[in-house]
C-alpha atoms as a PDB file:
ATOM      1  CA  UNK A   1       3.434 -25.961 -13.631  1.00  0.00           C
ATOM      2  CA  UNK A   2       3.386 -22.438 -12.144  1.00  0.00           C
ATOM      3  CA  UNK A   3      -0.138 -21.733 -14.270  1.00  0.00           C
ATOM      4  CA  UNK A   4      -1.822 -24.535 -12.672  1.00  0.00           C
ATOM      5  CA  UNK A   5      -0.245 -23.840  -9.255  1.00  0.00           C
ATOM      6  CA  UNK A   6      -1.352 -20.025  -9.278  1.00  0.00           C
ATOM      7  CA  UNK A   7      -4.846 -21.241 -10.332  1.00  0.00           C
ATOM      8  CA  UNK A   8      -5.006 -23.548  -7.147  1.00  0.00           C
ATOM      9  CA  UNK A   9      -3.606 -20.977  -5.030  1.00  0.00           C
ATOM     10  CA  UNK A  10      -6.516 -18.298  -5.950  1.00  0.00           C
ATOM     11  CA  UNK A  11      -9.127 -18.875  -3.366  1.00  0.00           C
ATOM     12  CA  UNK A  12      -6.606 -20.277  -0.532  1.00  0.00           C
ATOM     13  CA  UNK A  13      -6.263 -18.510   2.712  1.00  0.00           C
ATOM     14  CA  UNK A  14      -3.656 -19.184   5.261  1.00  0.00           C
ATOM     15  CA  UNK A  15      -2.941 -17.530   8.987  1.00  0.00           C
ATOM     16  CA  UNK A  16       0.530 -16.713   9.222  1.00  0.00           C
ATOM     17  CA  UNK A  17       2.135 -14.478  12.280  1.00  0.00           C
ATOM     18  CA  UNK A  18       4.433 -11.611  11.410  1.00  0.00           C
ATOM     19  CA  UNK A  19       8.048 -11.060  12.449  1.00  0.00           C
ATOM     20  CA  UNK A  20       8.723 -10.722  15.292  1.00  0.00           C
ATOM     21  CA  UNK A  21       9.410  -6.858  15.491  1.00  0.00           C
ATOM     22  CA  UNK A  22       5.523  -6.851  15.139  1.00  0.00           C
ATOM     23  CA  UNK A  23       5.164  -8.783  18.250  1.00  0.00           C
ATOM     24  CA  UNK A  24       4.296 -12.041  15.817  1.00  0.00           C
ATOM     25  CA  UNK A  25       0.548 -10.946  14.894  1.00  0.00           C
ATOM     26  CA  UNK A  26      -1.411 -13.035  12.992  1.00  0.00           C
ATOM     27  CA  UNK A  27      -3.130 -12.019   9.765  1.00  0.00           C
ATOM     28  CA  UNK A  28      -5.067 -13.669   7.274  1.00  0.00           C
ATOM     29  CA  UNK A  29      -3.187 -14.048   3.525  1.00  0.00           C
ATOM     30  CA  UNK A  30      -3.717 -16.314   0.033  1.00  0.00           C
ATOM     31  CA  UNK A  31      -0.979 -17.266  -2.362  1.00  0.00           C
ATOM     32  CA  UNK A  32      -3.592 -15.992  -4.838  1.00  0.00           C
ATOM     33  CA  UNK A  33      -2.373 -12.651  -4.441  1.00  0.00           C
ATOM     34  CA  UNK A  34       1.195 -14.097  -4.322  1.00  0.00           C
ATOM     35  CA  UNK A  35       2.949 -17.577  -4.547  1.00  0.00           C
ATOM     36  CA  UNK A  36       5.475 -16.337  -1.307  1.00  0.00           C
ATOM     37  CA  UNK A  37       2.816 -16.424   1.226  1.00  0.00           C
ATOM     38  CA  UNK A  38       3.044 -20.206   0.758  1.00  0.00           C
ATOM     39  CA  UNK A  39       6.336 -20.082   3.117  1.00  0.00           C
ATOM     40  CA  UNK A  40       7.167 -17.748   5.928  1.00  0.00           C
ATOM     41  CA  UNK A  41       5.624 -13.993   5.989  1.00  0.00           C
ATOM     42  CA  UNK A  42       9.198 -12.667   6.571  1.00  0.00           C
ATOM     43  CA  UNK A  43      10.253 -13.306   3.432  1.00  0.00           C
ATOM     44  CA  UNK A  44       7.257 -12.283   1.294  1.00  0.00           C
ATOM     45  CA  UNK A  45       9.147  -8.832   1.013  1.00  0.00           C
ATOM     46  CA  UNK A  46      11.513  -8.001   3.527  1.00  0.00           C
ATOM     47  CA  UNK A  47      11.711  -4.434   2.186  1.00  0.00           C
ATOM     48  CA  UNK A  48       8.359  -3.618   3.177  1.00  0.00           C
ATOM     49  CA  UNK A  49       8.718  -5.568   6.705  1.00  0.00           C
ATOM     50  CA  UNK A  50      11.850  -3.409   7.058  1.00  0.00           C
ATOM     51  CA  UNK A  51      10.181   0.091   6.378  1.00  0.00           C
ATOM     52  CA  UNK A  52       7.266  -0.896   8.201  1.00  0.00           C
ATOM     53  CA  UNK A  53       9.721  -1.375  11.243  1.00  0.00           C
ATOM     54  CA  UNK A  54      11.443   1.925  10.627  1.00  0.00           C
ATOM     55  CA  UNK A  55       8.888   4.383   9.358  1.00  0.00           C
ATOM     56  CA  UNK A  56       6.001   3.828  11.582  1.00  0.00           C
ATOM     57  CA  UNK A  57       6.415   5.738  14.979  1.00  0.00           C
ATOM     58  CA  UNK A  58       4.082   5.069  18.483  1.00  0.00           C
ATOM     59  CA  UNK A  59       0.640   6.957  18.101  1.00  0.00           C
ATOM     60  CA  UNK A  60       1.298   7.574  13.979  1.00  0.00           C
ATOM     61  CA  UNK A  61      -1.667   7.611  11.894  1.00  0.00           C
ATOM     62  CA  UNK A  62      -0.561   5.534   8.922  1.00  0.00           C
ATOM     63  CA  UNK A  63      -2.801   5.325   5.459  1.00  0.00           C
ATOM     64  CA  UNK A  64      -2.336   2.525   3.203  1.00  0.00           C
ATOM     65  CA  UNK A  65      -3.358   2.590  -0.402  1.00  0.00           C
ATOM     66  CA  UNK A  66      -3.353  -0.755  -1.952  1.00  0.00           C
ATOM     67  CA  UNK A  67      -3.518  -2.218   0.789  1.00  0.00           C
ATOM     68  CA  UNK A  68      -3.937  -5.992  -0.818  1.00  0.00           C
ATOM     69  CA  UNK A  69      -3.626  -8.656   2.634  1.00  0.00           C
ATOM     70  CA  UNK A  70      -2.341  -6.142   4.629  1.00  0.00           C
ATOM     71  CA  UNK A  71       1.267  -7.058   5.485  1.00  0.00           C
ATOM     72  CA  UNK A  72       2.028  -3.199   5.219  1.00  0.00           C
ATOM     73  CA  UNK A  73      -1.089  -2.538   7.298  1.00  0.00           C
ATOM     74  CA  UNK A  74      -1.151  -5.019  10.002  1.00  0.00           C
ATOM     75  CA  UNK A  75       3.084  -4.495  10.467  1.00  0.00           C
ATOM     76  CA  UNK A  76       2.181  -0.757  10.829  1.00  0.00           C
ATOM     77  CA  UNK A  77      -0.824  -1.684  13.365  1.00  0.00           C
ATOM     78  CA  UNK A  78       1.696  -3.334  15.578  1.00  0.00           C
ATOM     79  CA  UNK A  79       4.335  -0.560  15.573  1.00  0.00           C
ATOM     80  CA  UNK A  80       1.724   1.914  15.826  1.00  0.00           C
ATOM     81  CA  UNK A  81       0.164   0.481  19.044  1.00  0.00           C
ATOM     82  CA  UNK A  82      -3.204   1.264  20.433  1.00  0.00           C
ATOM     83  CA  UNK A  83      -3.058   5.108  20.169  1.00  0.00           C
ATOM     84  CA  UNK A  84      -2.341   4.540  16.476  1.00  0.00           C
ATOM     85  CA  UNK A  85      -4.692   4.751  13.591  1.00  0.00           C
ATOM     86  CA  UNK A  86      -4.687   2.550  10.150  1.00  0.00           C
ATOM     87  CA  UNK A  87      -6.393   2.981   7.008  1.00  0.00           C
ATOM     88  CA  UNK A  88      -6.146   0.245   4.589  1.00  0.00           C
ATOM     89  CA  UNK A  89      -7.817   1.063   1.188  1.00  0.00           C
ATOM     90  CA  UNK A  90      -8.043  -2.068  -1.238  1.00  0.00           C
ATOM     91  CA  UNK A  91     -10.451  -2.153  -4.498  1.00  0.00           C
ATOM     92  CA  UNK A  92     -10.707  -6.080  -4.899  1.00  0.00           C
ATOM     93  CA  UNK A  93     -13.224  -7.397  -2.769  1.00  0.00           C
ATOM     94  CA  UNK A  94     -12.269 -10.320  -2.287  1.00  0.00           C
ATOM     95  CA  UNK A  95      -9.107  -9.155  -0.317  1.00  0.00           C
ATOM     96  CA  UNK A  96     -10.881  -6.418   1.467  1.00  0.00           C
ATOM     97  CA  UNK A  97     -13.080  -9.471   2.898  1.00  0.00           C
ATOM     98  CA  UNK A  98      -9.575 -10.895   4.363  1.00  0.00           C
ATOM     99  CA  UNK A  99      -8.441  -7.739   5.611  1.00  0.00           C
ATOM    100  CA  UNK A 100     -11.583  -7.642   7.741  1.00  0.00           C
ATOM    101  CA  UNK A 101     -11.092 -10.896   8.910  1.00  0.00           C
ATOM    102  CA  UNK A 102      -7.757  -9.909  10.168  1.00  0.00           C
ATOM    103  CA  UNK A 103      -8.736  -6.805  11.721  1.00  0.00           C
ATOM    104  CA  UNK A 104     -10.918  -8.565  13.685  1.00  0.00           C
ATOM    105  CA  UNK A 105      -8.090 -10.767  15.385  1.00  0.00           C
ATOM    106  CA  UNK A 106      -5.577  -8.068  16.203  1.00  0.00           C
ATOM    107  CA  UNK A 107      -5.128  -7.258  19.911  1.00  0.00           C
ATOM    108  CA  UNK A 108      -5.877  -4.193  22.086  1.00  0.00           C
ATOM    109  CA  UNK A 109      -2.195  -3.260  21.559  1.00  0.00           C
ATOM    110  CA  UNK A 110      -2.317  -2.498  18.117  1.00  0.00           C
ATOM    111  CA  UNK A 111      -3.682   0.115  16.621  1.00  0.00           C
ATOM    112  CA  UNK A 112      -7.344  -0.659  14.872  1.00  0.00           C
ATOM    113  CA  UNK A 113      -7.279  -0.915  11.075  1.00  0.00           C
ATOM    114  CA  UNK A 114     -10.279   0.349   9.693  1.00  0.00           C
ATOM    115  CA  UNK A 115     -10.938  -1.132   6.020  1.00  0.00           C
ATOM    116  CA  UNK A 116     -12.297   1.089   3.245  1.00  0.00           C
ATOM    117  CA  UNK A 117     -13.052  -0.520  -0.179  1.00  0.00           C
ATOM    118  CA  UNK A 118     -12.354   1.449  -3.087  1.00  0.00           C
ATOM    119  CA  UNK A 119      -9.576   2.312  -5.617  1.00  0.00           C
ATOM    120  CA  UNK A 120      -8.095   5.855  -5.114  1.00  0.00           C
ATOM    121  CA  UNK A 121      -7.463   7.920  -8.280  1.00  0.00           C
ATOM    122  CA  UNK A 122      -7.521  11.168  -9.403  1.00  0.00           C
ATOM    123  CA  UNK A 123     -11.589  12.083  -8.953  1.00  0.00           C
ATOM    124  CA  UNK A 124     -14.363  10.503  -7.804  1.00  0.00           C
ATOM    125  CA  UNK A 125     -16.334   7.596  -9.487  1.00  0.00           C
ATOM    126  CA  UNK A 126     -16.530   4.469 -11.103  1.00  0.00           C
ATOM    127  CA  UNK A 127     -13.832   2.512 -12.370  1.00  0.00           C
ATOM    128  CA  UNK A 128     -13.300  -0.664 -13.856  1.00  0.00           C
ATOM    129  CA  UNK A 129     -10.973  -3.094 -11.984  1.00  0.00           C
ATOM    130  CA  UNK A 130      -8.845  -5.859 -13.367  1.00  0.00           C
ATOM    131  CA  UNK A 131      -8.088  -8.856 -11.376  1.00  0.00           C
ATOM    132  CA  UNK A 132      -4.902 -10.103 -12.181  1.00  0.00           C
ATOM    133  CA  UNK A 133      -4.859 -13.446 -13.882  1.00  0.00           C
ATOM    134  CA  UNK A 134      -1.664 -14.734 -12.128  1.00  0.00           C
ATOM    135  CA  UNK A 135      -1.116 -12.875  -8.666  1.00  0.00           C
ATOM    136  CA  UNK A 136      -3.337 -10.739  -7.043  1.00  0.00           C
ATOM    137  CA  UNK A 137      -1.094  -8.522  -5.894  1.00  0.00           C
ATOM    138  CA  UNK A 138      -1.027  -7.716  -9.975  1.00  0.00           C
ATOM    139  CA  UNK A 139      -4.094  -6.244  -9.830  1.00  0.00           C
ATOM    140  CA  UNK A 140      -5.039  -2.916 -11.874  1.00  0.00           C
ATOM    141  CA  UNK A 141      -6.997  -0.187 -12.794  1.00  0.00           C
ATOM    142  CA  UNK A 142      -8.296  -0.229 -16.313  1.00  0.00           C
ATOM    143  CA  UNK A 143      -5.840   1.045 -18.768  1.00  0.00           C
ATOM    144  CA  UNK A 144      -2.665   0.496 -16.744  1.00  0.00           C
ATOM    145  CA  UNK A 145      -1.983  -3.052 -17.628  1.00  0.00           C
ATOM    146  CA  UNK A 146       0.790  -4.967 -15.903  1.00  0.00           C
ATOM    147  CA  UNK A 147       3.205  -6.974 -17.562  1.00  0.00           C
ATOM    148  CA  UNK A 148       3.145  -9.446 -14.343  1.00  0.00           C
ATOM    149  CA  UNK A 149      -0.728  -9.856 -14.495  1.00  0.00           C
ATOM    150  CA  UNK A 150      -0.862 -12.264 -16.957  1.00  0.00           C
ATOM    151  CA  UNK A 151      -3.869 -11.076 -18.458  1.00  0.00           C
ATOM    152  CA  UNK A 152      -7.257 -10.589 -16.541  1.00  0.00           C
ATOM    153  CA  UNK A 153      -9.493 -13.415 -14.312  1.00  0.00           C
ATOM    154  CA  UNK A 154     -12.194 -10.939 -13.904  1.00  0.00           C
ATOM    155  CA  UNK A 155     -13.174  -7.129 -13.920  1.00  0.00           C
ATOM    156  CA  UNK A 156     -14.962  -5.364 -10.956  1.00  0.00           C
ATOM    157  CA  UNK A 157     -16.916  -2.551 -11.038  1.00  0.00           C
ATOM    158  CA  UNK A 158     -14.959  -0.227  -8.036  1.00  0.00           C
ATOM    159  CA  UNK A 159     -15.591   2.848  -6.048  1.00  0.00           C
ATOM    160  CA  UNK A 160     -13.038   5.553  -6.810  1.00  0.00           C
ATOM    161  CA  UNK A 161     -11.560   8.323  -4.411  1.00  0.00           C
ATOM    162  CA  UNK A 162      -8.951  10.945  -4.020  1.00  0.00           C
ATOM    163  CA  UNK A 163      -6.612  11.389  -1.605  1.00  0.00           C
ATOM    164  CA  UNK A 164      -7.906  14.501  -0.507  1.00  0.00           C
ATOM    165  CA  UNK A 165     -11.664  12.764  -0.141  1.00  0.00           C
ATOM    166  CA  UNK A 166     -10.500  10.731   2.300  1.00  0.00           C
ATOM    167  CA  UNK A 167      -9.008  13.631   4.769  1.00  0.00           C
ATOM    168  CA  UNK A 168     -12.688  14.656   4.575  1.00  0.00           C
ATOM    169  CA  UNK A 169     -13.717  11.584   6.449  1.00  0.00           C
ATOM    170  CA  UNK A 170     -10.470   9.885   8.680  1.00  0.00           C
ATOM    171  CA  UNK A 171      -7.943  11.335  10.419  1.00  0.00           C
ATOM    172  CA  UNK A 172      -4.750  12.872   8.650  1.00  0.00           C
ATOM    173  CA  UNK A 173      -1.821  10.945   8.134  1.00  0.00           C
ATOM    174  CA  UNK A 174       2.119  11.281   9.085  1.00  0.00           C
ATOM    175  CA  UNK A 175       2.594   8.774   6.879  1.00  0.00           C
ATOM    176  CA  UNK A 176       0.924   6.800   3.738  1.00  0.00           C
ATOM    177  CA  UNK A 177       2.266   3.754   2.018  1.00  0.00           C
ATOM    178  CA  UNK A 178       1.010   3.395  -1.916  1.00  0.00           C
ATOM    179  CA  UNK A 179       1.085   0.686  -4.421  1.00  0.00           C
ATOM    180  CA  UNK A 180      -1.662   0.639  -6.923  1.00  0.00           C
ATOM    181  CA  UNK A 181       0.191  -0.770  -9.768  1.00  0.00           C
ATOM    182  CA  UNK A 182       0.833   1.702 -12.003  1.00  0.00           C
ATOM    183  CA  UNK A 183      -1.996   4.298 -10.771  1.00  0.00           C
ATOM    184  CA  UNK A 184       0.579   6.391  -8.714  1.00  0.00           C
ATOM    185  CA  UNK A 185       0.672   9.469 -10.960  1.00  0.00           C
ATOM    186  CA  UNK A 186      -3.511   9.820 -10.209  1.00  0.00           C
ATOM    187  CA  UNK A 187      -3.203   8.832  -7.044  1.00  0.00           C
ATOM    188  CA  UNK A 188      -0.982  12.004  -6.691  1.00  0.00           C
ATOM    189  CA  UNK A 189      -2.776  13.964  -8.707  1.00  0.00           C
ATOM    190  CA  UNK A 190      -5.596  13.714  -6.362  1.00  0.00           C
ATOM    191  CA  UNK A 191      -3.638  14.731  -2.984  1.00  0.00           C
ATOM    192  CA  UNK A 192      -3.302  18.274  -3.511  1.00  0.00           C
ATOM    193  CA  UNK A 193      -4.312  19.774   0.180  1.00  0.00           C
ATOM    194  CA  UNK A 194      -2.633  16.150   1.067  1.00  0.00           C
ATOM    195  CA  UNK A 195       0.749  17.384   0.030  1.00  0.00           C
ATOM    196  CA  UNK A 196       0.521  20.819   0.550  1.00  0.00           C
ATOM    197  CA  UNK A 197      -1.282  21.436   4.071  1.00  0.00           C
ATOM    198  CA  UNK A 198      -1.113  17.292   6.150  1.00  0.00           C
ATOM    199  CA  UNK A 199       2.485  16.977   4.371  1.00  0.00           C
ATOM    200  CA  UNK A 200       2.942  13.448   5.485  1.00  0.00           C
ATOM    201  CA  UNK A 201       5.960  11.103   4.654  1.00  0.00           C
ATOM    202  CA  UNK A 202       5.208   8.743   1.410  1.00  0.00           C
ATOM    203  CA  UNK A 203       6.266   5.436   0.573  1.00  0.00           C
ATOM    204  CA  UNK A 204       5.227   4.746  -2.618  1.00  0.00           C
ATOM    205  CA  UNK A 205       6.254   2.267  -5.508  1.00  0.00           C
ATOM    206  CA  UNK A 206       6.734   3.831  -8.799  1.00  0.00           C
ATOM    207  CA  UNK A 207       6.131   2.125 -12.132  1.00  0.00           C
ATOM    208  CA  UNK A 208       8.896   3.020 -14.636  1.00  0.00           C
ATOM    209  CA  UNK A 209       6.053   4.779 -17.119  1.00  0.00           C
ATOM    210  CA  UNK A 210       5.233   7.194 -14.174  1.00  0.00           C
ATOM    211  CA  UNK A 211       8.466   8.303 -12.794  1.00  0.00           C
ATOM    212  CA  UNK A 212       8.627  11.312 -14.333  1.00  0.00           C
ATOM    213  CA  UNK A 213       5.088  12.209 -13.559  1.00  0.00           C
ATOM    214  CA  UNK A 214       5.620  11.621  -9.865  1.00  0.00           C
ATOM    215  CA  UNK A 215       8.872  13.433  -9.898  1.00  0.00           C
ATOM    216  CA  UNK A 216       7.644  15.926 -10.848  1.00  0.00           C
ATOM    217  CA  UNK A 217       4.699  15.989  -8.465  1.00  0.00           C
ATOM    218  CA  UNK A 218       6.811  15.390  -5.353  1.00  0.00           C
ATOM    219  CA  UNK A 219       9.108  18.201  -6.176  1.00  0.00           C
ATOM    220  CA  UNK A 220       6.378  20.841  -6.934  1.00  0.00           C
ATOM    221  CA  UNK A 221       5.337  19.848  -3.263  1.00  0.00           C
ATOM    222  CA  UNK A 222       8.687  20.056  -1.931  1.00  0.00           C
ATOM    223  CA  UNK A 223       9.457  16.450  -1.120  1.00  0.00           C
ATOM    224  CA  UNK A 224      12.975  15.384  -0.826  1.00  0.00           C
ATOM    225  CA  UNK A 225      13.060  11.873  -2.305  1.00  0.00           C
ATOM    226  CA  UNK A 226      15.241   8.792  -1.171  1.00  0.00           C
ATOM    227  CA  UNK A 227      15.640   5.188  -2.245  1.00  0.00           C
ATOM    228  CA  UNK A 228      13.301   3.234   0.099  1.00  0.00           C
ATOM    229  CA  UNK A 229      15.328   0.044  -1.023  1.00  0.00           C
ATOM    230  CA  UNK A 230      18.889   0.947   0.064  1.00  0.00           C
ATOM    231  CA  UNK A 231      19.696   0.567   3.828  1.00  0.00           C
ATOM    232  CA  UNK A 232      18.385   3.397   5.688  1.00  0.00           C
ATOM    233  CA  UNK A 233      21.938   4.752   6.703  1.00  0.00           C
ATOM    234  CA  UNK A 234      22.719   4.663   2.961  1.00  0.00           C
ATOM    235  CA  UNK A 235      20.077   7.035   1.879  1.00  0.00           C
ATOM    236  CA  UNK A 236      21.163   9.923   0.177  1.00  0.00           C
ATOM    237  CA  UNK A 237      18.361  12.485  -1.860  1.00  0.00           C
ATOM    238  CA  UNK A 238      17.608  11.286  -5.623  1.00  0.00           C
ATOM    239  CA  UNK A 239      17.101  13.393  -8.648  1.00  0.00           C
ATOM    240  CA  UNK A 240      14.203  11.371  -9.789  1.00  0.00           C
ATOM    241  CA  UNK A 241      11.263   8.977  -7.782  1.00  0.00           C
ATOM    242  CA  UNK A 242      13.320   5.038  -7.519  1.00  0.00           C
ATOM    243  CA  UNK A 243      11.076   1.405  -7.857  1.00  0.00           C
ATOM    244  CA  UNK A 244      10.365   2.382  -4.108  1.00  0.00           C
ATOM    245  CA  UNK A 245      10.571   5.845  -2.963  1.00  0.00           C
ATOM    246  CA  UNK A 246      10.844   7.162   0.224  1.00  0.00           C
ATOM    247  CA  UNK A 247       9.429  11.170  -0.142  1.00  0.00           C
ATOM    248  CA  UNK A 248       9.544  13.311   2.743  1.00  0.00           C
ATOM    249  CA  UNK A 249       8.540  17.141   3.030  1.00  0.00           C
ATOM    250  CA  UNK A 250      11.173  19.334   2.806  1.00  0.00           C
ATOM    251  CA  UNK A 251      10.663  21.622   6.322  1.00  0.00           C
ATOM    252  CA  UNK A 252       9.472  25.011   5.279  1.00  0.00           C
ATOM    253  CA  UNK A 253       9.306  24.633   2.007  1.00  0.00           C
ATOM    254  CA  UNK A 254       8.041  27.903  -0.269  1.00  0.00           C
END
């Protein structure tokens, strides 16, 4: 039953307002990239919502890579407000296309959110992108298969960038949210004047295969890590990156 609902769900869109916090927005979203934007946005994943709410500060330029419908995006738009700047990066066209469709609805007191489609890795290229069979919020770079994908609908032929490529061509960011599904060690691995020079806070979701990889990455940059997940008055520094990881640069580090 859940096959043949996720199959029906692919090339739905709905318009569904945010929390309030984020002054109940609208944005454009599919259960084709997951089944929980059937119901309420709030509970799609409070987590997010919540570190949206506490990470994003007035005027903040805020990068988002993997951006999917934007519920990271569009929250941080809001919180931002109109002297803000977003950057949401997303490789699968198809959800780029809604993210420009809910761009273009946001009002004057929100910070724009300008769209970029391409993956971002560790160089620059061509890639080959795997559309998840189930959700798309599954979706993949080639060779980092998800056990949540449930195998591949369709691969796309995608634009790949570093981190450091884009601070060639947008403004820098105080913070960046990523969740590319497994790509988070080359994601890093293509941020070095990112890290070392812009130092901006990173929320990024870490696959159990790469933890050590980013671990390592975030310490050689002097990061302090936190659990994103655990209540922010809770947070105490980790040893090693968590599912979601809060880094943030350790002040006058080296």
């Amino acid at each position: 039953m859940r096959s043949i609902i996720e199959r029906l769900s692919r090339q739905i869109v709905l318009r569904r307002k945010l929390p309030a916090e984020f002054g109940r927005r609208q944005i454009y979203v599919s259960p084709g990239s997951a089944l929980r934007y059937w119901g309420k946005i709030d509970g799609v994943d409070p987590k997010l919502l919540h570190n949206a709410d506490k990470l994003v500060r007035p005027n903040d330029v805020v990068w988002d890579i993997g951006a999917n419908v934007g519920l990271f995006a569009f929250s941080a738009a809001a919180k931002a407000g109109a002297g803000g700047t977003i950057l949401a990066v997303e490789a699968d066209a198809w959800l780029v296309n809604l993210l420009m469709r809910s761009s273009g609805i946001q009002d004057s007191m929100s910070a724009p959110v300008r769209v970029l489609s391409a993956a971002v890795s560790d160089s620059i290229g061509v890639a080959s992108f795997h559309i998840a069979g189930r959700g798309r919020a599954s979706n993949h770079l080639d060779g980092l298969q998800n056990s949540q994908a449930g195998g591949t609908q369709q691969i796309q032929s995608v634009l790949t960038v570093t981190l450091d490529w884009l601070l060639n061509h947008f403004p820098p960011p105080n913070l960046v949210k990523i969740d590319v599904e497994g790509a988070e060690s080359l994601v890093l691995a293509g941020a070095e004047r990112l890290l070392s020079q812009i130092r901006p806070r990173i929320l990024c979701e870490v696959n159990a295969k790469s933890t050590e990889a980013v671990t390592k990455v975030f310490k050689h940059y002097g990061y302090l890590l936190e659990d994103a997940d655990a209540d922010t008055a809770e947070r105490r520094p980790l040893d090693h990156a968590a599912w979601n990881t809060l880094a943030s640069p350790i002040p006058q580090f080296g």
